[in-house]
PDB file of N, CA and C in Angstrom:
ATOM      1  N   UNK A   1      -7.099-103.536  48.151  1.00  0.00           N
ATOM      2  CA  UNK A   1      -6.689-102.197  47.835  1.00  0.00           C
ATOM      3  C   UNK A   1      -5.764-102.142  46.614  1.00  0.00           C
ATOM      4  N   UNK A   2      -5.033-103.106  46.373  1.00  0.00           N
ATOM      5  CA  UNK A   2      -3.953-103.096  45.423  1.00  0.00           C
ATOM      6  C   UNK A   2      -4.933-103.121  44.138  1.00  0.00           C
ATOM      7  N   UNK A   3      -5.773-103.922  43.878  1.00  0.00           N
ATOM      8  CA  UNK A   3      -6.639-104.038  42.660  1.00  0.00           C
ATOM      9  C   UNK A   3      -7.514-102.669  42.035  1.00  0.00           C
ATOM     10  N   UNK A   4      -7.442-101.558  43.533  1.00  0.00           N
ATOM     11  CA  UNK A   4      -8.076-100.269  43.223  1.00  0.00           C
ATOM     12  C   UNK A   4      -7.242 -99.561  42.264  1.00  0.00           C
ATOM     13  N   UNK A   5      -5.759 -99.521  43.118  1.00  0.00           N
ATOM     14  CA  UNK A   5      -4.554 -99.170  42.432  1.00  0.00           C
ATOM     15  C   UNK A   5      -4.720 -98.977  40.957  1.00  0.00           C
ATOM     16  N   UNK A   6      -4.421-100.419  40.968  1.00  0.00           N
ATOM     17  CA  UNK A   6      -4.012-100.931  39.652  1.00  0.00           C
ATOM     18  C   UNK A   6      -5.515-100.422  38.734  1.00  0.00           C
ATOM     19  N   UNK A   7      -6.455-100.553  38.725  1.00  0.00           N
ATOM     20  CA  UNK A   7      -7.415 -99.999  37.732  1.00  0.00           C
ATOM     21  C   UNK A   7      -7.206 -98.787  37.628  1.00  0.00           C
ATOM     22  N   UNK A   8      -6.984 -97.863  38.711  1.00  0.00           N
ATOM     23  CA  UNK A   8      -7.278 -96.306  38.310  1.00  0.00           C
ATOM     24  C   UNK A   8      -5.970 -96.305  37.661  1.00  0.00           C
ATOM     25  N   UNK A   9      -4.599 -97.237  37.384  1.00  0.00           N
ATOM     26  CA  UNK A   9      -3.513 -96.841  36.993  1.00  0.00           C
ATOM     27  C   UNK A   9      -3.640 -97.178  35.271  1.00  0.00           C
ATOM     28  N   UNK A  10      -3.938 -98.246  35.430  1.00  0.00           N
ATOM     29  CA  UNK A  10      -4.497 -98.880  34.277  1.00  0.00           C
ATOM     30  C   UNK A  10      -5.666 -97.751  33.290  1.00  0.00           C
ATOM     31  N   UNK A  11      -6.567 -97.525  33.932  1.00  0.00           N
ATOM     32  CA  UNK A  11      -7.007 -96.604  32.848  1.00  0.00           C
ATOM     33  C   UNK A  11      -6.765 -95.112  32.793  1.00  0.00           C
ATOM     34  N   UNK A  12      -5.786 -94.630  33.985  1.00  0.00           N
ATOM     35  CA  UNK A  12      -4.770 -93.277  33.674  1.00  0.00           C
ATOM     36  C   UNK A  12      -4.041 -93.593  32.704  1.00  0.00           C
ATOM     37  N   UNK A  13      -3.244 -94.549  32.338  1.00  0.00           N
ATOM     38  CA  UNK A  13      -2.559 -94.844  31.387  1.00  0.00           C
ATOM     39  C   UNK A  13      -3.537 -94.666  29.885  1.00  0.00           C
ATOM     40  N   UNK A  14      -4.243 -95.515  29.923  1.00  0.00           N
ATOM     41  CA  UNK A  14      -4.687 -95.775  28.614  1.00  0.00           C
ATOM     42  C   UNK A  14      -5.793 -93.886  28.027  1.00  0.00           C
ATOM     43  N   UNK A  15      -6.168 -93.530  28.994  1.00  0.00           N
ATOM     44  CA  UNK A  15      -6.383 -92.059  29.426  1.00  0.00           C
ATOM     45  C   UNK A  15      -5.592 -91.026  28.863  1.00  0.00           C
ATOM     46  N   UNK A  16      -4.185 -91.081  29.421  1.00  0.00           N
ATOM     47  CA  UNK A  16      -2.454 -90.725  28.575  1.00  0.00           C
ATOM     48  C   UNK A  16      -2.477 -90.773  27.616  1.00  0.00           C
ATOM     49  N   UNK A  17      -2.194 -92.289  27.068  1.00  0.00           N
ATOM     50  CA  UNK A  17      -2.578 -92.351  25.154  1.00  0.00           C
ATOM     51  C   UNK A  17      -3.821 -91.790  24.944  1.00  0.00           C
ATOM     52  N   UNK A  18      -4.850 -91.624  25.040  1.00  0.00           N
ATOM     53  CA  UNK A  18      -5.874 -91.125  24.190  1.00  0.00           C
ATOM     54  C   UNK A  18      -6.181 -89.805  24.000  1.00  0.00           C
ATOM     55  N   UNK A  19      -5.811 -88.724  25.027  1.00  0.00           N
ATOM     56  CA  UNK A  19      -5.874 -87.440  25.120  1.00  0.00           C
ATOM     57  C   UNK A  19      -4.712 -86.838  23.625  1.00  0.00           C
ATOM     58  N   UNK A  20      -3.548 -87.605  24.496  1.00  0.00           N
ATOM     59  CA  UNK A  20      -3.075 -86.457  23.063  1.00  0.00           C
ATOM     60  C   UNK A  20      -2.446 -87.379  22.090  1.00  0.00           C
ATOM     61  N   UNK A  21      -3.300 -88.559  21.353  1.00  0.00           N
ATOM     62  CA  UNK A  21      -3.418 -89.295  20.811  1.00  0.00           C
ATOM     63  C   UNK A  21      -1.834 -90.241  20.268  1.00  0.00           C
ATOM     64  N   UNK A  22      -1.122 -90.361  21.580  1.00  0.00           N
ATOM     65  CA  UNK A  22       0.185 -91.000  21.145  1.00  0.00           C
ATOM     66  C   UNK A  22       0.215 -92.146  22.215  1.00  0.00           C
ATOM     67  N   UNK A  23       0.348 -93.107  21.791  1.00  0.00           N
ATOM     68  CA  UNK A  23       0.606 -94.284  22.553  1.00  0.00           C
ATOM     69  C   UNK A  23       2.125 -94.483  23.151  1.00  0.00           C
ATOM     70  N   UNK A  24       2.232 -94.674  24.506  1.00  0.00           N
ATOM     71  CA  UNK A  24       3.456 -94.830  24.875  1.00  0.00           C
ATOM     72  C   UNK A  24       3.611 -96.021  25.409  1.00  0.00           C
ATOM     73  N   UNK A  25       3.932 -96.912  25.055  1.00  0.00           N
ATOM     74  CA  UNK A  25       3.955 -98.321  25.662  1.00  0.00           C
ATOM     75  C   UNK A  25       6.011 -99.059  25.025  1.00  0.00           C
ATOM     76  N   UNK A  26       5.989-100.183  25.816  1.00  0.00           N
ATOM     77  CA  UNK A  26       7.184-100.893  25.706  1.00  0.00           C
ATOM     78  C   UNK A  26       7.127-101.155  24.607  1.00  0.00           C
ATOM     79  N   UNK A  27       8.445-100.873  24.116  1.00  0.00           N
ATOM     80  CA  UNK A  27       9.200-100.980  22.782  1.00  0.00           C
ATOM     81  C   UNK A  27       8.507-100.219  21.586  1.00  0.00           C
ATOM     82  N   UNK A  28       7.630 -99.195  21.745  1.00  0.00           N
ATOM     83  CA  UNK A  28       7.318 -98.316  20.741  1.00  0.00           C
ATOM     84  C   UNK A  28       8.315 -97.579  20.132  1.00  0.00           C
ATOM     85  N   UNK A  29       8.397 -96.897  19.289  1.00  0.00           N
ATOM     86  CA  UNK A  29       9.617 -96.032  18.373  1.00  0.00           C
ATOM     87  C   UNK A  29       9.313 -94.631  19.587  1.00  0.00           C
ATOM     88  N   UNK A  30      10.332 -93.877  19.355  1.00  0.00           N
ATOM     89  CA  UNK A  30      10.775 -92.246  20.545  1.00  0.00           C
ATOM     90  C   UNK A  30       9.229 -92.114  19.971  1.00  0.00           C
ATOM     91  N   UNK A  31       8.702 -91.220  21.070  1.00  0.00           N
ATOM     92  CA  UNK A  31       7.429 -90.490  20.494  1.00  0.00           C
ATOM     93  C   UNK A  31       5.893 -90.991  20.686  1.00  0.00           C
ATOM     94  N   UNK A  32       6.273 -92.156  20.930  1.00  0.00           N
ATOM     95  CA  UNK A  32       4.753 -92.811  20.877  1.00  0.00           C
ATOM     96  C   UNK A  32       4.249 -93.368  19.388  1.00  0.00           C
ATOM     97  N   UNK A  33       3.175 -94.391  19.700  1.00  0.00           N
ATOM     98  CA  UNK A  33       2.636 -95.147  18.265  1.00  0.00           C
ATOM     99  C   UNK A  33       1.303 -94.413  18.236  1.00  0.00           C
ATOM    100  N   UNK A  34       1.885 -93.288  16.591  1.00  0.00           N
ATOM    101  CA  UNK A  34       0.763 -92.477  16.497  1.00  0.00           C
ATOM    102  C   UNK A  34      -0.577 -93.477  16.030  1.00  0.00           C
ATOM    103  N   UNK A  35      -2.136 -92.823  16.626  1.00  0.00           N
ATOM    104  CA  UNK A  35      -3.409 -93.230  16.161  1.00  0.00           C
ATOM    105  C   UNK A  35      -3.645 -93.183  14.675  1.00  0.00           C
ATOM    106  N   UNK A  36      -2.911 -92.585  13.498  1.00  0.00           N
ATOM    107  CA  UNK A  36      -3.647 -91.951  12.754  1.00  0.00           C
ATOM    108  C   UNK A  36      -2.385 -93.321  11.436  1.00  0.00           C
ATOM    109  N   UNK A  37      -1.009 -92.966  11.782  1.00  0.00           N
ATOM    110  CA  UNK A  37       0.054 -93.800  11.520  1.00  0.00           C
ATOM    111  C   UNK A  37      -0.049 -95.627  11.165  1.00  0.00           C
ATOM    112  N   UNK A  38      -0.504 -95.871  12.690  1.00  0.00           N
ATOM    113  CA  UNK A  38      -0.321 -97.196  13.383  1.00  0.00           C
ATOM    114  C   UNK A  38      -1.474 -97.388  13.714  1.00  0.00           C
ATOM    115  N   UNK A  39      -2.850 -97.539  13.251  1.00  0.00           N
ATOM    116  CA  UNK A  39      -3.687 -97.329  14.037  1.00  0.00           C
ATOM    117  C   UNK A  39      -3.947 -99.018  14.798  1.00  0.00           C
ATOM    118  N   UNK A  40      -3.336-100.001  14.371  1.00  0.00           N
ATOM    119  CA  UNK A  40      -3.173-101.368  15.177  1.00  0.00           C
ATOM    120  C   UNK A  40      -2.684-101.110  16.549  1.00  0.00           C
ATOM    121  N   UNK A  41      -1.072-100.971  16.073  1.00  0.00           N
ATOM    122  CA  UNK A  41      -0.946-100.711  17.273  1.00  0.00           C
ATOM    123  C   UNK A  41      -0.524 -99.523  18.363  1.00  0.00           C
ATOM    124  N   UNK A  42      -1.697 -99.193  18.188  1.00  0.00           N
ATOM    125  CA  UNK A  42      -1.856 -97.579  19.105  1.00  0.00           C
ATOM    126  C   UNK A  42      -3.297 -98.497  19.542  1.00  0.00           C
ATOM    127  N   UNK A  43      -4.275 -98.574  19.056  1.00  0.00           N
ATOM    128  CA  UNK A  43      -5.488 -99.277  19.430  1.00  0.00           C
ATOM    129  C   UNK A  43      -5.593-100.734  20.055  1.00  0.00           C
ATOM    130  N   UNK A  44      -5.003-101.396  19.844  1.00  0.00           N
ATOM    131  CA  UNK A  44      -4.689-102.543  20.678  1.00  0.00           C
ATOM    132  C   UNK A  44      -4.191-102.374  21.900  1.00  0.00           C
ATOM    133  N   UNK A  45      -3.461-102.047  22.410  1.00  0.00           N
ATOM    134  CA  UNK A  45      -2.829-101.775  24.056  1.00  0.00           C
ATOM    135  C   UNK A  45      -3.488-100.825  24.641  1.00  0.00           C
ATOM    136  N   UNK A  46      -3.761-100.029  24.031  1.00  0.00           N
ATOM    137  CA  UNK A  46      -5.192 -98.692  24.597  1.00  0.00           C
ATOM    138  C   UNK A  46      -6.082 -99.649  24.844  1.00  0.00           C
ATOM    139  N   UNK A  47      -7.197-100.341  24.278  1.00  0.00           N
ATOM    140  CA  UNK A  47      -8.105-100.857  24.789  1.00  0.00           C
ATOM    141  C   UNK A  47      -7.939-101.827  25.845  1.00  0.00           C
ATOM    142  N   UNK A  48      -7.002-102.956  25.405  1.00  0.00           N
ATOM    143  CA  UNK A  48      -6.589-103.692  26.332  1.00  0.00           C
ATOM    144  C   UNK A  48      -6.558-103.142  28.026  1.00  0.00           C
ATOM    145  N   UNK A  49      -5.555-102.134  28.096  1.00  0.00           N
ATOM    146  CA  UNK A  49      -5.579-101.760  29.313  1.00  0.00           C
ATOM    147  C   UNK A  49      -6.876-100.880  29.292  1.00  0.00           C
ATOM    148  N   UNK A  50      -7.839-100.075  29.188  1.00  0.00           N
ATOM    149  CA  UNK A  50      -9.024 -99.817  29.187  1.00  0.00           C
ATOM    150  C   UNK A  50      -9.998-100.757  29.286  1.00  0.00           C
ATOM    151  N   UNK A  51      -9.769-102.118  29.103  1.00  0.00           N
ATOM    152  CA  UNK A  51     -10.260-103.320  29.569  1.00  0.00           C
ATOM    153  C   UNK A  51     -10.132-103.383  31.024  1.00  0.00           C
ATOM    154  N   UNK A  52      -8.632-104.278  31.345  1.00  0.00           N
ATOM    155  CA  UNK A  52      -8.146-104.322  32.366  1.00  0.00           C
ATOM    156  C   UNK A  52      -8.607-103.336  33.687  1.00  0.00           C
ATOM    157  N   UNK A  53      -8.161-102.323  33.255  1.00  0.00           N
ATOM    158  CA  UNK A  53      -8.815-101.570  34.163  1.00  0.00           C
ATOM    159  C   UNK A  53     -10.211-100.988  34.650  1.00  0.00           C
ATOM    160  N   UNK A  54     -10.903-101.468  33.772  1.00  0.00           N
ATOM    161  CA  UNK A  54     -12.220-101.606  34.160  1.00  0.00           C
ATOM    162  C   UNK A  54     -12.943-103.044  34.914  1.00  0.00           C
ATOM    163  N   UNK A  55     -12.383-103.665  34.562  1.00  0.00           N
ATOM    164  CA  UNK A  55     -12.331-105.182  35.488  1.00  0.00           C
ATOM    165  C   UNK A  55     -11.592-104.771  36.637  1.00  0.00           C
ATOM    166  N   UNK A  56     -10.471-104.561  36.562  1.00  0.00           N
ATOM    167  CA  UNK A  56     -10.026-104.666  37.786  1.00  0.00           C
ATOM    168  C   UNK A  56     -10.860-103.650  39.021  1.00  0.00           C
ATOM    169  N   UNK A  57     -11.426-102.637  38.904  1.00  0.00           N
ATOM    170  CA  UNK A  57     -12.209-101.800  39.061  1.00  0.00           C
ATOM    171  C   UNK A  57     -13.754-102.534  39.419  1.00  0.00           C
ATOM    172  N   UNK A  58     -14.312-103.228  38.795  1.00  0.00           N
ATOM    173  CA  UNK A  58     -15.557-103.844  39.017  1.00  0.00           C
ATOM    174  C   UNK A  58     -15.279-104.781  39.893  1.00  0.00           C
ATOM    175  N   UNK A  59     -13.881-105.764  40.140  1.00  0.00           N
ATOM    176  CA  UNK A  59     -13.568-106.601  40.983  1.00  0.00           C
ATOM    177  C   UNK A  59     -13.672-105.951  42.266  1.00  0.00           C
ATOM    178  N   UNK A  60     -12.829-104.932  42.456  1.00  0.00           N
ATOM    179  CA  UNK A  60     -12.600-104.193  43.811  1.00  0.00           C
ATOM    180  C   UNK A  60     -13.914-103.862  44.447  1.00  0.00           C
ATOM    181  N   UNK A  61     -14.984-103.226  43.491  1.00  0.00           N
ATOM    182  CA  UNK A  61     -16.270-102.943  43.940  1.00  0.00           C
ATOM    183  C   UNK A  61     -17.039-103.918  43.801  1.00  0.00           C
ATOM    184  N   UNK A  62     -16.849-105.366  43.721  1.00  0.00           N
ATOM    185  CA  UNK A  62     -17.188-106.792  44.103  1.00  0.00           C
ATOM    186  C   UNK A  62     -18.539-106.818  42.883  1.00  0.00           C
ATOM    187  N   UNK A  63     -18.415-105.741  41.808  1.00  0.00           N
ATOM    188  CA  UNK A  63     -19.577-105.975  40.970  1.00  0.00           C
ATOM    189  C   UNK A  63     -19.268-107.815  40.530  1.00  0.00           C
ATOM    190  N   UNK A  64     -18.044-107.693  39.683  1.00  0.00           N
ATOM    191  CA  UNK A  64     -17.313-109.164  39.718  1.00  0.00           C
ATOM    192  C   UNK A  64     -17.108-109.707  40.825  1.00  0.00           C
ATOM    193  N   UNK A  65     -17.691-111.002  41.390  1.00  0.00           N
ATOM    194  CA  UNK A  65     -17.052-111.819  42.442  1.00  0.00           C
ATOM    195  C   UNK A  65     -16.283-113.049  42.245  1.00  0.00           C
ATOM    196  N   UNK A  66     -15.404-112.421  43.034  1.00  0.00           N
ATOM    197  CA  UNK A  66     -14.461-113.829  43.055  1.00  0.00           C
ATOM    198  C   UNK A  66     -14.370-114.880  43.834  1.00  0.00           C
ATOM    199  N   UNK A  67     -14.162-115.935  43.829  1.00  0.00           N
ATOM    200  CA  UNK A  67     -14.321-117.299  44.460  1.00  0.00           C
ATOM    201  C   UNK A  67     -13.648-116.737  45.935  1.00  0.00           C
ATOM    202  N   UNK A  68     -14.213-117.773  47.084  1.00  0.00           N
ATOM    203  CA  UNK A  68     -13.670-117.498  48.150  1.00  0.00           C
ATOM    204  C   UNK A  68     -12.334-118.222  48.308  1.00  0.00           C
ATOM    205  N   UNK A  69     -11.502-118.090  49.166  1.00  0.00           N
ATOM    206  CA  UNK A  69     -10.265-118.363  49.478  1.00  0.00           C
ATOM    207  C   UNK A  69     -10.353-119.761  50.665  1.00  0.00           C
ATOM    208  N   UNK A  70     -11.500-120.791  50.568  1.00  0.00           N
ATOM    209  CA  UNK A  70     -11.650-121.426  51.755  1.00  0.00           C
ATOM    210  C   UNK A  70     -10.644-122.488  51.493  1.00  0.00           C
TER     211      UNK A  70
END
């Protein structure tokens, strides 16, 4: 269940930055790292977690399987 979490949080976030195109992540300047400005890094941590959370998401729904725990 925690891995459901974490994807739908993971791409709410990256969701956040893309709508109204300001990245809010750790240690950005007040305001967010504008797309148009910064477009490195506003686009790098957006996808990343738009990654993440799509894995983590395919894990939970076992599209990805993971090794057993024997």
């Amino acid at each position: 269940m925690p891995l459901l979490f974490l994807g739908i949080a993971a791409i709410g976030w990256a969701v956040f930055s893309l709508v109204p195109g300001k990245g809010r992540y750790i240690g950005c300047p007040s305001g967010g790292l504008d797309r148009v400005k910064d477009p490195f890094g506003f686009w790098a941590p957006t996808l990343i977690l738009l990654c993440i959370g799509i894995c983590l998401l395919l894990i939970f729904f076992a599209v990805i399987p993971l090794p057993s725990r024997s």
